[in-house]
Protein backbone atom coordinates (compact mmCIF):
# COMPACT_ATOMS: atom_id res chain seq x y z
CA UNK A 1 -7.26 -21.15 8.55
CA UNK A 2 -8.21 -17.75 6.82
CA UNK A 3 -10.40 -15.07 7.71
CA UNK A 4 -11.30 -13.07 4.55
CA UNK A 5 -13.21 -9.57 4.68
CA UNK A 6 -14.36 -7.42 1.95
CA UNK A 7 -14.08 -4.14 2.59
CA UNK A 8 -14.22 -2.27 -0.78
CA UNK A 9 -15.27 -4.19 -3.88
CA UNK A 10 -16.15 -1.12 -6.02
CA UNK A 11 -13.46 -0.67 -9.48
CA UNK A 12 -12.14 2.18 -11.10
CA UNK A 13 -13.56 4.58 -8.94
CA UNK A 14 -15.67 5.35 -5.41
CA UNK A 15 -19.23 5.54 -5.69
CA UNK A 16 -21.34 5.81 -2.81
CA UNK A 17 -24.49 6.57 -2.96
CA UNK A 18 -27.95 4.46 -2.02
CA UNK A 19 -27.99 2.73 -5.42
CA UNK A 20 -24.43 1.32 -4.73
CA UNK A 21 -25.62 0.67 -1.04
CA UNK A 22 -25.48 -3.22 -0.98
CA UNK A 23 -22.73 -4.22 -3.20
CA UNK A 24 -20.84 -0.91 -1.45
CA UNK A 25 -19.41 1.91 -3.11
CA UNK A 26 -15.43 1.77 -1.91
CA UNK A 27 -12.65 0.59 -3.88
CA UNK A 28 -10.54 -2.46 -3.72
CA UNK A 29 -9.47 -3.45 -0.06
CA UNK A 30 -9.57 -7.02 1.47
CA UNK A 31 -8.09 -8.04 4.88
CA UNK A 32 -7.47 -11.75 6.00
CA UNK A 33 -6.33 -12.49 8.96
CA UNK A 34 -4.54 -16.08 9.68
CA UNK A 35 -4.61 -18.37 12.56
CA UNK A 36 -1.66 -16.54 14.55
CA UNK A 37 -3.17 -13.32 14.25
CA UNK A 38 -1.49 -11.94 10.84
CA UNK A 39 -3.12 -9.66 9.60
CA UNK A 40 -2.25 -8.57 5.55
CA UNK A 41 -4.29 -6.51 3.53
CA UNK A 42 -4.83 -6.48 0.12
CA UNK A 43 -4.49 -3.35 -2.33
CA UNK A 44 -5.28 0.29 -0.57
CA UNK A 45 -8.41 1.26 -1.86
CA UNK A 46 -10.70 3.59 -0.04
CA UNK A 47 -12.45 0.55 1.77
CA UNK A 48 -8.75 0.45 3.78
CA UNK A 49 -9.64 3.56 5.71
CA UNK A 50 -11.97 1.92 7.80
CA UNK A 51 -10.26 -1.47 7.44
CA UNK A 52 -7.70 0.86 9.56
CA UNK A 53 -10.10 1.96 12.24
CA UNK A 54 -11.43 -1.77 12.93
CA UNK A 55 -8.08 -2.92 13.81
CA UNK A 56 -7.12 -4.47 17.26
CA UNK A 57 -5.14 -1.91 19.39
CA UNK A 58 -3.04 -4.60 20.36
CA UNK A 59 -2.06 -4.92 16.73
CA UNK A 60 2.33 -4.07 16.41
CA UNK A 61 2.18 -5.38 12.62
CA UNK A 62 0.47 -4.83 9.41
CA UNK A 63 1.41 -5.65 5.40
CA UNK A 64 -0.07 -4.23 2.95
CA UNK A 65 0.18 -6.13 -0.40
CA UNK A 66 -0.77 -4.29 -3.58
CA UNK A 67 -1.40 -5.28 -7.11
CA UNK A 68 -0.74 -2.39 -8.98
CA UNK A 69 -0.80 1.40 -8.61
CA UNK A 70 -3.32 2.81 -10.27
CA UNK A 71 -5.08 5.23 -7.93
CA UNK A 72 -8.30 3.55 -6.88
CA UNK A 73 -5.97 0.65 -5.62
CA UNK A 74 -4.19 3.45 -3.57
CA UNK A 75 -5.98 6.19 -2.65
CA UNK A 76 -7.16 4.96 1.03
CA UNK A 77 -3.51 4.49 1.84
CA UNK A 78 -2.92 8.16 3.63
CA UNK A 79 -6.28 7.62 5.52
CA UNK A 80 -4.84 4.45 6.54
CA UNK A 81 -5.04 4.91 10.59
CA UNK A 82 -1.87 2.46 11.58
CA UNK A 83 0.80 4.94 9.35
CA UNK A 84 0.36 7.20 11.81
CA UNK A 85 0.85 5.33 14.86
CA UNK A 86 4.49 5.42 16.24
CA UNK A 87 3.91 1.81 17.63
CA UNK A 88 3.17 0.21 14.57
CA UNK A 89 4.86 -1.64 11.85
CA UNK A 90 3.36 -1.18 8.53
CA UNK A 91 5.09 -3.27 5.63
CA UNK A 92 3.73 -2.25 2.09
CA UNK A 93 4.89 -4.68 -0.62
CA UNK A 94 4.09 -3.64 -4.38
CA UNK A 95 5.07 -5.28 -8.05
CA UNK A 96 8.55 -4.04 -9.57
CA UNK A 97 9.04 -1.33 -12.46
CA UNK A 98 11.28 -1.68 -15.05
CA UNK A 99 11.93 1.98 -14.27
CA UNK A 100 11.02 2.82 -11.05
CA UNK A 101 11.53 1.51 -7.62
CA UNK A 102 8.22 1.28 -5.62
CA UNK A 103 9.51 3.92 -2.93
CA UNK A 104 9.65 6.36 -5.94
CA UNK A 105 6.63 5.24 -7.32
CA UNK A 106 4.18 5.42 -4.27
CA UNK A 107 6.31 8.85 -3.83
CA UNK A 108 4.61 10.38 -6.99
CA UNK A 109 1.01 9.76 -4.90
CA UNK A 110 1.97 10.27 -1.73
CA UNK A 111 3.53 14.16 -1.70
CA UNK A 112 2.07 17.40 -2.59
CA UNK A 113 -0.28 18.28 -4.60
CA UNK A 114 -1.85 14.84 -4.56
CA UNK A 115 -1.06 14.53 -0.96
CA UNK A 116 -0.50 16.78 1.64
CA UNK A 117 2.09 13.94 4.09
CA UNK A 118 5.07 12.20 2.36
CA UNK A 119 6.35 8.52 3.04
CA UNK A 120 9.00 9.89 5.06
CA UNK A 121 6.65 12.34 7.07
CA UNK A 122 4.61 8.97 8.78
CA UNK A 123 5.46 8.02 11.99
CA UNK A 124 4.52 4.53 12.16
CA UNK A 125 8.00 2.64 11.56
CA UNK A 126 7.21 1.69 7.50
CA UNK A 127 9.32 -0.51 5.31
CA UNK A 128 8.60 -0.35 1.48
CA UNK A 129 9.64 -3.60 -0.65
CA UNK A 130 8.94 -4.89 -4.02
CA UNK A 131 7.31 -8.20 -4.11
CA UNK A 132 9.69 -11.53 -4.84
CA UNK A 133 9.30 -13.88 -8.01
CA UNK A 134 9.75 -16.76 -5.22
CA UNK A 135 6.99 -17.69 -2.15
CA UNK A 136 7.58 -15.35 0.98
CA UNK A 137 6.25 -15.94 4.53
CA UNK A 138 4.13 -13.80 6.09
CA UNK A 139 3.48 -14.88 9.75
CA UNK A 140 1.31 -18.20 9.11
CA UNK A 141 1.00 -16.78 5.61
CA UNK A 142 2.77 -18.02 2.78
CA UNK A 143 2.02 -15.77 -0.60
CA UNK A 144 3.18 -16.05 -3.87
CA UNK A 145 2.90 -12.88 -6.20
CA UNK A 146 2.37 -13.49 -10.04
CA UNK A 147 2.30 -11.00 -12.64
CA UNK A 148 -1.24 -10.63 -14.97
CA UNK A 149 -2.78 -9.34 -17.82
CA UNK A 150 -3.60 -5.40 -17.05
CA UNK A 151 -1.78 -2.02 -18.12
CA UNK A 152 0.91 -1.18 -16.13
CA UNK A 153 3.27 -3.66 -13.81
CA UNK A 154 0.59 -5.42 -11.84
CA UNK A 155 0.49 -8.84 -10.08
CA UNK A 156 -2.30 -10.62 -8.32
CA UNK A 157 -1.55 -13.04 -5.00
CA UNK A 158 -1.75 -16.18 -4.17
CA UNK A 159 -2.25 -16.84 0.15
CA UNK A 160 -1.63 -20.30 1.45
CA UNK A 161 -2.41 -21.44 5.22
CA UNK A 162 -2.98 -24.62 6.36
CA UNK A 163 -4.17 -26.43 3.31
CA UNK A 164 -6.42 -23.70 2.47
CA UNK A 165 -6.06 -21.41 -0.83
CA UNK A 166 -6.80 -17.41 -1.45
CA UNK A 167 -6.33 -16.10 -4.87
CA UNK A 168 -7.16 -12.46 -5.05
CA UNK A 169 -6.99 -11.04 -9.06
CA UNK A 170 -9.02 -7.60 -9.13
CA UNK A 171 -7.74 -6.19 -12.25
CA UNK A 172 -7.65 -9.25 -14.99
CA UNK A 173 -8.02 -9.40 -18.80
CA UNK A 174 -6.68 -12.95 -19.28
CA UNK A 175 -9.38 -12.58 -22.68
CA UNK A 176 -7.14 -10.24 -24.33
CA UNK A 177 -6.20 -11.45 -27.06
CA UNK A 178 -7.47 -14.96 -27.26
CA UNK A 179 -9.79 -16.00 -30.19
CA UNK A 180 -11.32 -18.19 -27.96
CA UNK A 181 -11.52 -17.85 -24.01
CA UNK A 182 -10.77 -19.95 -22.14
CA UNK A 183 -7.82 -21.64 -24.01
CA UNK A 184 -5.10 -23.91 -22.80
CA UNK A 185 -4.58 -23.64 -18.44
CA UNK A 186 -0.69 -23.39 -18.92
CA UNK A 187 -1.03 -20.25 -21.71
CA UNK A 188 -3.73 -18.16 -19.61
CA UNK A 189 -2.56 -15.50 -17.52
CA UNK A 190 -3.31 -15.88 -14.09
CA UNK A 191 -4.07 -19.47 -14.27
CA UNK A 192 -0.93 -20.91 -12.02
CA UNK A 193 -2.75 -18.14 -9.13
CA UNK A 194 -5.60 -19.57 -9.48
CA UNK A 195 -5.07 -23.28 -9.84
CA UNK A 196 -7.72 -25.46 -7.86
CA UNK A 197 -8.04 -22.34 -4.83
CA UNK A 198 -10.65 -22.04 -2.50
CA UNK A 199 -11.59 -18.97 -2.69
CA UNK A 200 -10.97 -16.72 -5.56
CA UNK A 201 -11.92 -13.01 -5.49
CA UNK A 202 -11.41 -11.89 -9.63
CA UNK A 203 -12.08 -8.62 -11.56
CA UNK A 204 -15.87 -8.97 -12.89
CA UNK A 205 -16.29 -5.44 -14.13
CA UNK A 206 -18.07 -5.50 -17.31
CA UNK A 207 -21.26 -7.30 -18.78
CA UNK A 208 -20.87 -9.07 -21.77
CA UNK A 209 -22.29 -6.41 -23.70
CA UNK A 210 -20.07 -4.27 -22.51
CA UNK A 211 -16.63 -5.95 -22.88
CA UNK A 212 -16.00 -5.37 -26.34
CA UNK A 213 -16.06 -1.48 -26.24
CA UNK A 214 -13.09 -2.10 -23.32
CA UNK A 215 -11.20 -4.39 -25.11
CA UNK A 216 -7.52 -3.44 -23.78
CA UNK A 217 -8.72 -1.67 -20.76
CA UNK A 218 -7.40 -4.84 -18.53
CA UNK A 219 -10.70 -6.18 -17.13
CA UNK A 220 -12.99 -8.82 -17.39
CA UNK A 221 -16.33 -9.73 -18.79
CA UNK A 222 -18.57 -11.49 -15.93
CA UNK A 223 -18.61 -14.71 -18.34
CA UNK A 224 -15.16 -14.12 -18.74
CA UNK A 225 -14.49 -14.40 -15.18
CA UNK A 226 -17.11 -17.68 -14.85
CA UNK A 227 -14.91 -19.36 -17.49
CA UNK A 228 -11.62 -18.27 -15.91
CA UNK A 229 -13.00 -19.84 -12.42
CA UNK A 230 -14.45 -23.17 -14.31
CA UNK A 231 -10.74 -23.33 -16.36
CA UNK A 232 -8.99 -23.16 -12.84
CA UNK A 233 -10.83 -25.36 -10.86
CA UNK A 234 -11.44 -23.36 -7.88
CA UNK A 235 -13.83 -24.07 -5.55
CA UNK A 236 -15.80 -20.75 -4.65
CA UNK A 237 -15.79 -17.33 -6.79
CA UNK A 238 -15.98 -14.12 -5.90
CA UNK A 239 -16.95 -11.66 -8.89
CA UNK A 240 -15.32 -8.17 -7.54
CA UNK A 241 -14.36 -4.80 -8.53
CA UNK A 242 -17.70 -3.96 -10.02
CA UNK A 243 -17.92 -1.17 -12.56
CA UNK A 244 -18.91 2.44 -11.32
CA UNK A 245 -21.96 2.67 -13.59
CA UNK A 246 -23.35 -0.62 -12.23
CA UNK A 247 -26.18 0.14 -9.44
CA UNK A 248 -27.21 -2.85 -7.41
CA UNK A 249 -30.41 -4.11 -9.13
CA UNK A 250 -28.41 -4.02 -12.41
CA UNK A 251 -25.74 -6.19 -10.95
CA UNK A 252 -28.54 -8.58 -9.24
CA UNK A 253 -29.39 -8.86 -12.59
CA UNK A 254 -25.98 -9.42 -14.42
CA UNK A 255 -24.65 -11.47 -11.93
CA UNK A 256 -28.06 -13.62 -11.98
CA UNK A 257 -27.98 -13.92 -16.25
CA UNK A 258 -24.68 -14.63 -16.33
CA UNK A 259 -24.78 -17.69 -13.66
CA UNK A 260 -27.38 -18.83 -15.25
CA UNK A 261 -26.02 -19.43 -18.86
CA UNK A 262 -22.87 -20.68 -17.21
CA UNK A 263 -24.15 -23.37 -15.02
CA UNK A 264 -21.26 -23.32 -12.66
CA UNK A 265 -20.09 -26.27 -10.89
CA UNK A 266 -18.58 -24.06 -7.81
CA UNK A 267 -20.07 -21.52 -5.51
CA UNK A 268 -20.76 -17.95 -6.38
CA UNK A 269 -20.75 -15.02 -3.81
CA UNK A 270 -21.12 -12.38 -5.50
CA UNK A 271 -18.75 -9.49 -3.56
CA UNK A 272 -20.27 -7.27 -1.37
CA UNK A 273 -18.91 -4.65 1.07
CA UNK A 274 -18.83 -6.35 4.61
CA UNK A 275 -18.98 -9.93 3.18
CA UNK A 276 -17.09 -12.64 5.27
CA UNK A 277 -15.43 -16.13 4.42
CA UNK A 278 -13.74 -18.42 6.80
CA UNK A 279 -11.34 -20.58 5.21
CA UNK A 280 -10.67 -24.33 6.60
CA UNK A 281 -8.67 -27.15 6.00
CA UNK A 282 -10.73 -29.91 4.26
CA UNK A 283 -10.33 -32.12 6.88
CA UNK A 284 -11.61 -29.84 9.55
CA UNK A 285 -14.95 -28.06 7.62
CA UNK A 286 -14.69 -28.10 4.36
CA UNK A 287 -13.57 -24.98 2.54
CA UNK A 288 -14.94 -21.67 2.48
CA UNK A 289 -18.05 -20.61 3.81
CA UNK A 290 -19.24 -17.15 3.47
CA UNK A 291 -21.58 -14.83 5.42
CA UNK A 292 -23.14 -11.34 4.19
């Protein structure tokens, strides 16, 4: 079992605001908790600050898993409330550089004049590692990292628990390129994360219309990311990291158009800040339900 909450959904940049109100304005952050009481976050956004304050006191243990490092995917992480608790034990896995460890990486964000506190300066115990090309346990988690289509080293993850499946992809262009989308399974980036999952929670950021003055940007079309889910067989999609210039009623509306013409043959949920799933084992309820 899986317990899945979106806390920032927003892409590119923060934008609250009472037009952004429903859909919510923070950037990428999602936390699931597993049956034993693991709880790993996904990329740092500015939805992780309060992520940080809704934690359980009792809490010793805490990985954060991001996909990249471009700075809406990080810049919730010093507002993060566990890095400064001596008692805790934050883990903070990120995708290799061909040039760069992570450590010096995240040190480029995280020191002055970006930053005011450097890695070193936390006093929560923290551990920095890159993430493996093989499966790696996380408490009754077992994730698999896989690297995708967007500028820069970036990877989206794959969470397995019990029979149940979490693919999160935020930043995705597996279109680029293609004269056709969707082509082959095998020959589309992303695909092998995505394969038959349960829930999927993919970049969405652009209409249609829009996509083809962002070609190369590294995101998605919303029929792109309908035809990405149908290709992969999953079972329930989440259309996330919404573009900053996209108010609620005009992603009511996108989001509405878009399922239409695509006649999907899964669930939608469109992502909004605060939205729930509970994952399950077949056998035991059936997938993934969701709750606003």
């Amino acid at each position: 079992m899986m317990h899945v909450t979106l806390w920032g959904t927003r892409g590119s940049l923060a934008t609250p605001g009472p037009e952004t109100a429903r859909y919510g304005g923070n950037t990428s952050c999602v936390e699931v908790q597993g049956a034993d009481g693991t709880v790993v976050i996904l990329d740092a956004g500015t939805g992780v600050r309060r992520l940080g304050m809704a934690l359980p006191r009792t809490l010793r243990r805490v990985d954060i898993l991001l996909t990249h490092l471009h700075l809406d995917h990080l810049q919730g992480l010093g507002f993060f409330a566990p890095l400064y608790n001596p008692a805790m034990e934050v883990h903070i896995w990120g995708p290799a550089s061909t040039t760069l460890s992570l450590q010096a990486r995240l040190t480029r964000y995280m020191s002055p004049p970006l930053f005011p506190v450097r890695l070193r300066e936390f006093p929560c115990t923290l551990h920095l590692h890159e993430v493996p090309r093989q499966a790696m346990a996380i408490g009754a988690l077992t994730v698999t990292a896989g690297f995708v289509c967007h500028p820069g080293p970036t990877v989206g993850y794959r969470i397995a628990a019990a029979g149940t499946v979490l693919t999160y992809i935020p930043d995705h262009e597996p279109a680029l390129g293609v004269p056709r989308f969707p082509g082959r399974r095998e020959w589309t980036s992303g695909a092998m994360l995505a394969a038959d999952a349960d829930l999927l929670i993919h970049d969405a950021q652009y209409s249609a219309e829009e996509y083809p003055q962002h070609i190369g940007w590294g995101h998605s079309a919303l029929p792109h990311t309908l035809a990405f889910a149908t290709l992969t067989g999953v079972k329930h999609l989440v259309p996330f990291h919404h573009d900053p210039a996209h108010s609620d009623a005009d992603l009511d509306r996108l989001m509405t158009q878009a399922i239409h013409v695509a006649e999907p043959a899964f669930a939608v949920t469109p992502g909004t800040e605060g939205a729930t799933f509970d994952l399950r084992a077949p056998m035991a309820h059936g997938g993934a339900e969701g709750r606003r």
